[in-house]
PDB file of N, CA and C in Angstrom:
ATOM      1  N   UNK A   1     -38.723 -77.056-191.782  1.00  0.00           N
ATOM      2  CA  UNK A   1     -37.601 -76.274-192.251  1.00  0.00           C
ATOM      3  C   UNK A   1     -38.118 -74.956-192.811  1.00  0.00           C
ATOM      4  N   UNK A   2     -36.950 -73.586-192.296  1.00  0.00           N
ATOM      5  CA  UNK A   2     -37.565 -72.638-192.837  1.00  0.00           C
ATOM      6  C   UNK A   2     -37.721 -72.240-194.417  1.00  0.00           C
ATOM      7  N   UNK A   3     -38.833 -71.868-195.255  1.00  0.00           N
ATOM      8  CA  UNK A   3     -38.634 -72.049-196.861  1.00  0.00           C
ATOM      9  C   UNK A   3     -38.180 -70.837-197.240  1.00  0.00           C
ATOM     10  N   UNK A   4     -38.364 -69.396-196.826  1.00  0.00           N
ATOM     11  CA  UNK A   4     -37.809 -68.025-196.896  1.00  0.00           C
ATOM     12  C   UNK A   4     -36.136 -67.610-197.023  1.00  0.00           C
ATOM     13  N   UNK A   5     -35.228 -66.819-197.353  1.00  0.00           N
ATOM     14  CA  UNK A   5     -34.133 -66.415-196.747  1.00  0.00           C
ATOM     15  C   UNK A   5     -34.256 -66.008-195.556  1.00  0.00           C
ATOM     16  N   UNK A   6     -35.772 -65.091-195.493  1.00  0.00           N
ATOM     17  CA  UNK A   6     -35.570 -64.323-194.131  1.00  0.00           C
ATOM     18  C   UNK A   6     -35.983 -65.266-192.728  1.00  0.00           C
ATOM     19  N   UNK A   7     -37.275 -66.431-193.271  1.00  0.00           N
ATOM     20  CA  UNK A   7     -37.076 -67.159-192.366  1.00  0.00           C
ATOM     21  C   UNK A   7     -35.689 -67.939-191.749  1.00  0.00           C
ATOM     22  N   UNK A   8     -34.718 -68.535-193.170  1.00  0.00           N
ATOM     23  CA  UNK A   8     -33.750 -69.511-192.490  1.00  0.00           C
ATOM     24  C   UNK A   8     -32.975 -68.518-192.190  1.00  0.00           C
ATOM     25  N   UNK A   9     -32.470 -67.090-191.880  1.00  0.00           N
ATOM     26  CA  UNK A   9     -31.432 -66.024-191.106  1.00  0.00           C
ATOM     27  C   UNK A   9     -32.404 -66.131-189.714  1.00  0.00           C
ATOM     28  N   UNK A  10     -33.769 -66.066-190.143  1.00  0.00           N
ATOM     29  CA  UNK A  10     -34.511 -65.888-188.772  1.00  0.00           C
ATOM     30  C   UNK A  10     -33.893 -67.091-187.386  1.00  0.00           C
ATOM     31  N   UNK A  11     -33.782 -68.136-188.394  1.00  0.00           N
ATOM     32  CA  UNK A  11     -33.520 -69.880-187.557  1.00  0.00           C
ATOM     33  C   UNK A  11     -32.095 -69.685-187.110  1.00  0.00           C
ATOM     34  N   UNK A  12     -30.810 -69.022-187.705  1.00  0.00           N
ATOM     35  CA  UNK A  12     -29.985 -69.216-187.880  1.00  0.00           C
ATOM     36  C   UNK A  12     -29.671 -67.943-186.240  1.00  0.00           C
ATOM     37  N   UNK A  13     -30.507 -66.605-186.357  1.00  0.00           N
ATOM     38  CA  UNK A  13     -30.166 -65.737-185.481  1.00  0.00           C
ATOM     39  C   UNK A  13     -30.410 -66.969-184.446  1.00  0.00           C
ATOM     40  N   UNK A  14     -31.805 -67.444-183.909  1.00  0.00           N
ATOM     41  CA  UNK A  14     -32.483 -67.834-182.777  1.00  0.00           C
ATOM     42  C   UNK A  14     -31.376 -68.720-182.455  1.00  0.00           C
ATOM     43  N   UNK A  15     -30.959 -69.870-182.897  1.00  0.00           N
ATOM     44  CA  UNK A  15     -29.884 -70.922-182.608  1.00  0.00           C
ATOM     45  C   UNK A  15     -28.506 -70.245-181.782  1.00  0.00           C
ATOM     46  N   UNK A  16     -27.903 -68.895-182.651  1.00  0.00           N
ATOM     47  CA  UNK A  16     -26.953 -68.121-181.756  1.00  0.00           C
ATOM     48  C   UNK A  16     -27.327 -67.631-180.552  1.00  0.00           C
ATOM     49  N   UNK A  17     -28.538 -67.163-180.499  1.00  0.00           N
ATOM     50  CA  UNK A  17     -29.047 -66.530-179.438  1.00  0.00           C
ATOM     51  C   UNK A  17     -29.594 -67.372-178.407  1.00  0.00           C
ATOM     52  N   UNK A  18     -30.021 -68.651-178.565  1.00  0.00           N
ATOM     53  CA  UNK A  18     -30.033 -69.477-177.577  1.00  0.00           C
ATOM     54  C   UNK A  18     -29.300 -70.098-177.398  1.00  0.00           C
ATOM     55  N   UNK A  19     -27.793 -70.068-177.981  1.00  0.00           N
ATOM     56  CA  UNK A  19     -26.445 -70.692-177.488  1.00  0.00           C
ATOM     57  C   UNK A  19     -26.317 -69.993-176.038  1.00  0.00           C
ATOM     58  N   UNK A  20     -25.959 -68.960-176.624  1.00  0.00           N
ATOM     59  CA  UNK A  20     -25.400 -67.430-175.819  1.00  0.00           C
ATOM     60  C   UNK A  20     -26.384 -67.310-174.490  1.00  0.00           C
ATOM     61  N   UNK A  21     -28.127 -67.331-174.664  1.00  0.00           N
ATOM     62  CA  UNK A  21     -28.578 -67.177-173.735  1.00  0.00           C
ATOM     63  C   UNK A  21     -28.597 -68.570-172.914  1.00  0.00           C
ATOM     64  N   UNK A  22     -28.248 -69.317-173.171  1.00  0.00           N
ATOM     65  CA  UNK A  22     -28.137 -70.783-172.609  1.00  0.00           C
ATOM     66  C   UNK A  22     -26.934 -70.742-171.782  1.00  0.00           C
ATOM     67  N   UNK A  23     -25.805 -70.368-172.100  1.00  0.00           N
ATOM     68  CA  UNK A  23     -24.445 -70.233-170.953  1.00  0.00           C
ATOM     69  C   UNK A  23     -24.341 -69.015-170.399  1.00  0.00           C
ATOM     70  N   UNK A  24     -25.110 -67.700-170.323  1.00  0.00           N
ATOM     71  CA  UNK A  24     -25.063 -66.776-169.604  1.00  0.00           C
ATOM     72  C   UNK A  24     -26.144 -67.586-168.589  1.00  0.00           C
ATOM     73  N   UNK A  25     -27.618 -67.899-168.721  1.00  0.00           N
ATOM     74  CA  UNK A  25     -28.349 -68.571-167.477  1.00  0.00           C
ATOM     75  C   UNK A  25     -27.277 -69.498-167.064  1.00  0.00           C
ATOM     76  N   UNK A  26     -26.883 -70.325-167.476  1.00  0.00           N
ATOM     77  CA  UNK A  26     -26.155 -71.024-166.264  1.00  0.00           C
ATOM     78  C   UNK A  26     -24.516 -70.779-165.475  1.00  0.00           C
ATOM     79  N   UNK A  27     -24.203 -69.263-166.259  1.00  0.00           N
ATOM     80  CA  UNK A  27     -23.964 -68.802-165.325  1.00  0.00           C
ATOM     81  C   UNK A  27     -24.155 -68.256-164.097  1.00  0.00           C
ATOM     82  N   UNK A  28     -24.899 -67.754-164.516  1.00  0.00           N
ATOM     83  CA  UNK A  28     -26.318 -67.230-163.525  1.00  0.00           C
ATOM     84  C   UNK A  28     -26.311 -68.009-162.218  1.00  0.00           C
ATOM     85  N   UNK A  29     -26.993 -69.121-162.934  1.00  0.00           N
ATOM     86  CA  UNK A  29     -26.931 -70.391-161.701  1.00  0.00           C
ATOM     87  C   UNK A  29     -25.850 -70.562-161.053  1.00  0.00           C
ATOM     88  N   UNK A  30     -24.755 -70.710-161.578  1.00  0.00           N
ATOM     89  CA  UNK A  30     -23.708 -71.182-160.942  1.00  0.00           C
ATOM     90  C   UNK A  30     -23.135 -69.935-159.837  1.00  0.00           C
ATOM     91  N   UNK A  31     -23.535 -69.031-160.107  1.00  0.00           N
ATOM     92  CA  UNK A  31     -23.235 -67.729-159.126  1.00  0.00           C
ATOM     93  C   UNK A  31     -23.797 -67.165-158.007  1.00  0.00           C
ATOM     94  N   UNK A  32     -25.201 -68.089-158.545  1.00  0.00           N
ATOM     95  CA  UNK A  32     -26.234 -67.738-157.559  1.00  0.00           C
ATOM     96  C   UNK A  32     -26.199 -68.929-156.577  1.00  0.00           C
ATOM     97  N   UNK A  33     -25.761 -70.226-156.921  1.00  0.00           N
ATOM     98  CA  UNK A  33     -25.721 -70.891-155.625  1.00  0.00           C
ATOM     99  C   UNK A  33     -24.556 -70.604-155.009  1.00  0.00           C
ATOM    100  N   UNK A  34     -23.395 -70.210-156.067  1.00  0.00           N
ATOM    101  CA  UNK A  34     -22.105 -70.222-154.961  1.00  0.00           C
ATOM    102  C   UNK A  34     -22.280 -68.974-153.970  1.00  0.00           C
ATOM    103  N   UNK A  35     -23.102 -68.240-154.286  1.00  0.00           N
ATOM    104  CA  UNK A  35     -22.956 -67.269-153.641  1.00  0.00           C
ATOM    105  C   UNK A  35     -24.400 -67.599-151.984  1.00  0.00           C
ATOM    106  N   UNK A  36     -25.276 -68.559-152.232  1.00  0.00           N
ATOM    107  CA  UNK A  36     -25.946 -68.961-151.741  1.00  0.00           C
ATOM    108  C   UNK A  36     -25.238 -69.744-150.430  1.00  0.00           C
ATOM    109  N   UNK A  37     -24.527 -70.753-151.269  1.00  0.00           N
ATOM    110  CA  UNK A  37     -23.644 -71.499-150.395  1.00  0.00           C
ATOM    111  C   UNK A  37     -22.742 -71.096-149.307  1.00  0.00           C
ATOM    112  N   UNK A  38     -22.002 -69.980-149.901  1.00  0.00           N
ATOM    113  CA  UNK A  38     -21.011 -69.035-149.250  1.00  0.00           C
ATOM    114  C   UNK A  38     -21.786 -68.525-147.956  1.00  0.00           C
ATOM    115  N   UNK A  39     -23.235 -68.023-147.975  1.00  0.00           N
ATOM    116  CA  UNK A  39     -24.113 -67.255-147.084  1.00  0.00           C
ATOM    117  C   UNK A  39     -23.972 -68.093-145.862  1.00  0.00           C
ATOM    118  N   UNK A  40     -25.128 -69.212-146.111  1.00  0.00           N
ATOM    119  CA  UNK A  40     -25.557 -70.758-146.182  1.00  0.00           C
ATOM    120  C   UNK A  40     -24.327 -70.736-144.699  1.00  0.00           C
ATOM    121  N   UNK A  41     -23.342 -70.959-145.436  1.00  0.00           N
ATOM    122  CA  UNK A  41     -21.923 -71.983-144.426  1.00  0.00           C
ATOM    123  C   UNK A  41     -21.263 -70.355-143.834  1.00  0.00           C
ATOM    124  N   UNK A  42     -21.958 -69.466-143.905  1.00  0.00           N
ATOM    125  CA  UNK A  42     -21.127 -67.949-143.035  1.00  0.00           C
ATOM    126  C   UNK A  42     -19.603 -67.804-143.526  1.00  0.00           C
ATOM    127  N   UNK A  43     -19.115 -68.137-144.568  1.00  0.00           N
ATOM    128  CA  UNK A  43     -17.749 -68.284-145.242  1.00  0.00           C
ATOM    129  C   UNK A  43     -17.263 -66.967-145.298  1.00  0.00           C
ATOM    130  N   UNK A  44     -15.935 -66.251-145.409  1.00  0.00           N
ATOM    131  CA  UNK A  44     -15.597 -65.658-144.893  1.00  0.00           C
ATOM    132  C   UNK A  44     -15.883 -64.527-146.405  1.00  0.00           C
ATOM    133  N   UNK A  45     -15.906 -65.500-147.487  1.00  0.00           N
ATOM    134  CA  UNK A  45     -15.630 -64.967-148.623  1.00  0.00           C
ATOM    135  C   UNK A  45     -17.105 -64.698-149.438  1.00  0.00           C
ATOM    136  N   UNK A  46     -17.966 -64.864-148.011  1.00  0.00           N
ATOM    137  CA  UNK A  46     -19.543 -65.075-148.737  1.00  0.00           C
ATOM    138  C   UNK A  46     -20.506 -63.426-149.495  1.00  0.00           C
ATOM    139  N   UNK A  47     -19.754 -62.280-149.155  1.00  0.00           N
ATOM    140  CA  UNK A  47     -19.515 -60.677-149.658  1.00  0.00           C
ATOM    141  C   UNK A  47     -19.274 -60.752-151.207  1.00  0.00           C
ATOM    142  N   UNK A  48     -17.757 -61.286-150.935  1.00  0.00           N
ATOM    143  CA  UNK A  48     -17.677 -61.246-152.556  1.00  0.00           C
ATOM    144  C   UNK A  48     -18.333 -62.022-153.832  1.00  0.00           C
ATOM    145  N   UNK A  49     -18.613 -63.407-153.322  1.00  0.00           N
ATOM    146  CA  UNK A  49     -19.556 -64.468-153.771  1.00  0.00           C
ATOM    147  C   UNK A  49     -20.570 -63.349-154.417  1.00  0.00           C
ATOM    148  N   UNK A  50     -21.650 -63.197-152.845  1.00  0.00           N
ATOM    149  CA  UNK A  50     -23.116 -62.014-153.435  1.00  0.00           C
ATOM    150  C   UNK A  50     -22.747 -60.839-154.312  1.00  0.00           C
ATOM    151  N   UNK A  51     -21.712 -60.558-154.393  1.00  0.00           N
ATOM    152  CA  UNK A  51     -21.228 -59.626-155.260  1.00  0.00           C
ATOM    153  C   UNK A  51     -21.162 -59.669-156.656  1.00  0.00           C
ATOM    154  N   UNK A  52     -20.648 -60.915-156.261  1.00  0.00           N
ATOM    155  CA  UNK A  52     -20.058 -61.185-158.151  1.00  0.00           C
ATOM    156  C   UNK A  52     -21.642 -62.139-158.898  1.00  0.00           C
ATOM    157  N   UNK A  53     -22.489 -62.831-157.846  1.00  0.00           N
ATOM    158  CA  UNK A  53     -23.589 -62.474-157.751  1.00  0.00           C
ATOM    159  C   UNK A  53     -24.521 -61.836-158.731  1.00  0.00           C
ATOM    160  N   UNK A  54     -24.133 -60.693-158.298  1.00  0.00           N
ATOM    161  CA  UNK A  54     -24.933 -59.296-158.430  1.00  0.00           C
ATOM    162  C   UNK A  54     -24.728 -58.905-159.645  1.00  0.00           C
ATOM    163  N   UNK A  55     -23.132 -58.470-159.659  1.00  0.00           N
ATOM    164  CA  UNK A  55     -22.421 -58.578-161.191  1.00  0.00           C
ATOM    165  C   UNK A  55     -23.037 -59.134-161.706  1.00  0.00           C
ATOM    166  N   UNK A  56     -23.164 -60.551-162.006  1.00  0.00           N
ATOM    167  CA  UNK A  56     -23.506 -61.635-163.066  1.00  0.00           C
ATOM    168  C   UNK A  56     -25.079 -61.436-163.492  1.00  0.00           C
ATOM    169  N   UNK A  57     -25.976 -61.489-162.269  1.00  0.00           N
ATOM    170  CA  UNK A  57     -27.401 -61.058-163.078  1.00  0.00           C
ATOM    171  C   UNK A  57     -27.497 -59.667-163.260  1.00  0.00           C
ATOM    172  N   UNK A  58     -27.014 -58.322-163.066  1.00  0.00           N
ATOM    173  CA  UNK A  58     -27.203 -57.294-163.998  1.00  0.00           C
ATOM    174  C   UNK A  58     -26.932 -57.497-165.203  1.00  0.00           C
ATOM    175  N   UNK A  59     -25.645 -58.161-165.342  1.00  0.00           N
ATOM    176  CA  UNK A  59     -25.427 -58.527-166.727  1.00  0.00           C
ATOM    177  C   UNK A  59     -26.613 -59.330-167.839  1.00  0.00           C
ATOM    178  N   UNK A  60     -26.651 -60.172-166.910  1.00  0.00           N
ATOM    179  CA  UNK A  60     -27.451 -60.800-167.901  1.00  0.00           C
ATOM    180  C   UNK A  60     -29.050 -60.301-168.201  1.00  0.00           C
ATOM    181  N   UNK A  61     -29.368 -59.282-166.982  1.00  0.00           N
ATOM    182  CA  UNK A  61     -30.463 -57.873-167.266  1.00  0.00           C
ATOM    183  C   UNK A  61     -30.553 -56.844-168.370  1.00  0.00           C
ATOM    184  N   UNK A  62     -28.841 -56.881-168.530  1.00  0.00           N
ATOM    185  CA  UNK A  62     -28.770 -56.301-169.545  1.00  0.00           C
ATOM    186  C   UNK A  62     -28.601 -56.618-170.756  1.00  0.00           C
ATOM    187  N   UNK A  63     -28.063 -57.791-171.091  1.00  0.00           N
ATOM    188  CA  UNK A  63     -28.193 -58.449-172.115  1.00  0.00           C
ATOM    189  C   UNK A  63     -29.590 -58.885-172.733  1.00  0.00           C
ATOM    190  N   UNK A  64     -30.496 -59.010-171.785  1.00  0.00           N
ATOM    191  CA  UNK A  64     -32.244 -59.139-172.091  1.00  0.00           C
ATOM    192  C   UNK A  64     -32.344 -60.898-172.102  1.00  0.00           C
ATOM    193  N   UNK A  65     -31.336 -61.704-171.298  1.00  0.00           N
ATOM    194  CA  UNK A  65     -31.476 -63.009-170.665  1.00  0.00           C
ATOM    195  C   UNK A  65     -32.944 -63.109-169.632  1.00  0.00           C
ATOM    196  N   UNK A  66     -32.747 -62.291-168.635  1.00  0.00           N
ATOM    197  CA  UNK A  66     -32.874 -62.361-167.728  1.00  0.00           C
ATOM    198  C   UNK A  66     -34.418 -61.097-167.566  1.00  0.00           C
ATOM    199  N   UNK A  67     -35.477 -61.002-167.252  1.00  0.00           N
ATOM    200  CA  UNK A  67     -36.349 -59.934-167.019  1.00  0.00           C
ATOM    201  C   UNK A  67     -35.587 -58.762-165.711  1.00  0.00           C
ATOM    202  N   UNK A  68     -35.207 -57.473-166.049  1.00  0.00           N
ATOM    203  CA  UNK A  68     -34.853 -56.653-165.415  1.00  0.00           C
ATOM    204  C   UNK A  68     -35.051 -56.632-163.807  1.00  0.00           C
ATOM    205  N   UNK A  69     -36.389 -56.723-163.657  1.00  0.00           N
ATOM    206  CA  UNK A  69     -36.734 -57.366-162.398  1.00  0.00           C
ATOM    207  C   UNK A  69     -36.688 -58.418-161.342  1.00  0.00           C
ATOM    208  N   UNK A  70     -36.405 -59.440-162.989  1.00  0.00           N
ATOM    209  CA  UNK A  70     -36.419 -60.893-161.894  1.00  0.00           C
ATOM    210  C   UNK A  70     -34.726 -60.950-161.666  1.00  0.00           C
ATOM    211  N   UNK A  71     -33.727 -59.800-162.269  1.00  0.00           N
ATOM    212  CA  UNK A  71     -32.578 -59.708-161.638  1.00  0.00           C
ATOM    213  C   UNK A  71     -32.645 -59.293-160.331  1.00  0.00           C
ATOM    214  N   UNK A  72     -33.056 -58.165-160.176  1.00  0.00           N
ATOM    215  CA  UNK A  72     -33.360 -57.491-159.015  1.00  0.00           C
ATOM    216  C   UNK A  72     -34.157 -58.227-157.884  1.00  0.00           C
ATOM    217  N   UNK A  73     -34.498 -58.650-158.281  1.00  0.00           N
ATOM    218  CA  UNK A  73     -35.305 -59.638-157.061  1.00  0.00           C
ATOM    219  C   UNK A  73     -34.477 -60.666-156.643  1.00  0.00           C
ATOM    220  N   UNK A  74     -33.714 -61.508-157.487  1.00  0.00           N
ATOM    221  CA  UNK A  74     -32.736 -62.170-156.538  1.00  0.00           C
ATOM    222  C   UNK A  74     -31.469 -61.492-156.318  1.00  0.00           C
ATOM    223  N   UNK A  75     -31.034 -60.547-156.511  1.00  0.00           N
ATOM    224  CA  UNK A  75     -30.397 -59.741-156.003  1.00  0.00           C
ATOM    225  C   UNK A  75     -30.722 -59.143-154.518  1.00  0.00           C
ATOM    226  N   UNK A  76     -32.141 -58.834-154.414  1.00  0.00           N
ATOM    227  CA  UNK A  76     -32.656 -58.131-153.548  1.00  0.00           C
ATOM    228  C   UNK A  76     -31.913 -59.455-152.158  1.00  0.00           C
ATOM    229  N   UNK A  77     -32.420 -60.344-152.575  1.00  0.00           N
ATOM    230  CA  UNK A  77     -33.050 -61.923-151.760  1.00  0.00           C
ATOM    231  C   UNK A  77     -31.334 -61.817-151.341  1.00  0.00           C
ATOM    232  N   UNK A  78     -30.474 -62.188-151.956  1.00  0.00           N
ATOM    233  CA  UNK A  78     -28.946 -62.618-151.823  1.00  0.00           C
ATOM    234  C   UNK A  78     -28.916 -61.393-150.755  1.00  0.00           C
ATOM    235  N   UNK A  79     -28.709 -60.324-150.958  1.00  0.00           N
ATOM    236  CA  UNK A  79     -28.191 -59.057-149.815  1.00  0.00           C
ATOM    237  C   UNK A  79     -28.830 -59.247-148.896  1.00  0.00           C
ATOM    238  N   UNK A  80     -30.535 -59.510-148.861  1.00  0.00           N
ATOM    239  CA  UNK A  80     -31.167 -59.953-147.511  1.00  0.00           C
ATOM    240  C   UNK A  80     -30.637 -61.118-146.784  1.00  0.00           C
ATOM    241  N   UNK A  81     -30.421 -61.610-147.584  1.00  0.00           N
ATOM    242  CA  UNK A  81     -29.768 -63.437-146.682  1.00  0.00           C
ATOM    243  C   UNK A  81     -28.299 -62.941-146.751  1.00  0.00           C
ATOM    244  N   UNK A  82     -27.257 -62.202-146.849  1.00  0.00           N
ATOM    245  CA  UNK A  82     -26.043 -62.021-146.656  1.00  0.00           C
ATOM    246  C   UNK A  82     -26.483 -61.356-145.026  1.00  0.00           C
ATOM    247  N   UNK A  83     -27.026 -59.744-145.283  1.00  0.00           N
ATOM    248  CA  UNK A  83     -27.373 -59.106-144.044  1.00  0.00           C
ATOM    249  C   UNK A  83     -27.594 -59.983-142.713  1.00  0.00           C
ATOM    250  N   UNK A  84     -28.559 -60.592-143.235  1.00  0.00           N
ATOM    251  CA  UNK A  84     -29.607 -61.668-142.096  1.00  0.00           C
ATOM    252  C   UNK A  84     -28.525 -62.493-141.497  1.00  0.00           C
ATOM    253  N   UNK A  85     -27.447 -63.484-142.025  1.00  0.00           N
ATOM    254  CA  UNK A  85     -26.428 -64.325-141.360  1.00  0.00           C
ATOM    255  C   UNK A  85     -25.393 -63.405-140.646  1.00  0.00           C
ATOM    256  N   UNK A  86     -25.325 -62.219-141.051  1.00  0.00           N
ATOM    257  CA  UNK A  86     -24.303 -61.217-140.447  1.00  0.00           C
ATOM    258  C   UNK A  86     -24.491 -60.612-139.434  1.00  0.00           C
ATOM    259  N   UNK A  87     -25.726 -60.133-139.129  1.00  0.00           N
ATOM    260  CA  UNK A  87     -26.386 -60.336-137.692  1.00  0.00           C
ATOM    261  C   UNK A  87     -26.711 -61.210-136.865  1.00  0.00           C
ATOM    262  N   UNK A  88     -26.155 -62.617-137.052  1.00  0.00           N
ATOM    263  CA  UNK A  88     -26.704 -63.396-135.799  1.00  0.00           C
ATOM    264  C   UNK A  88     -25.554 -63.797-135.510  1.00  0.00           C
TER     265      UNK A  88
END
């Protein structure tokens, strides 16, 4: 247990902040397969899926969930595998 004030505000921030960063990642997830899935099965609606996608991990890039990059990189990956099923 923390013995400080500033430690137990310290305990008290981290607990909010891993609420918060705990249901933005699995949003994350949940956007990134639907939007996977959508590709996956050539669905008609599989654009907006990678989209909202996209939306969802900038966000959470910007919130500082997520490393700036490792948004961008599955971002990158989703538009390549949208492109890639749209050509064949």
């Amino acid at each position: 247990m923390a013995n400080t004030r500033s430690a137990q505000k310290r305990n008290r921030q981290s607990l909010k902040r891993r609420a918060r960063n705990l249901s933005i990642r699995n949003a994350v997830k949940t956007a990134v397969k639907k939007a996977r899935e959508a590709v996956r099965s050539n669905a008609p609606n599989a654009k907006d899926a990678v989209n909202n996608a996209k939306r969802i991990l900038d966000r959470a890039a910007t919130r500082g969930v997520l490393h700036a990059k490792n948004a961008s990189r599955r971002v990158s990956r989703l538009a390549s595998s949208l492109t890639a099923t749209a050509k064949k």
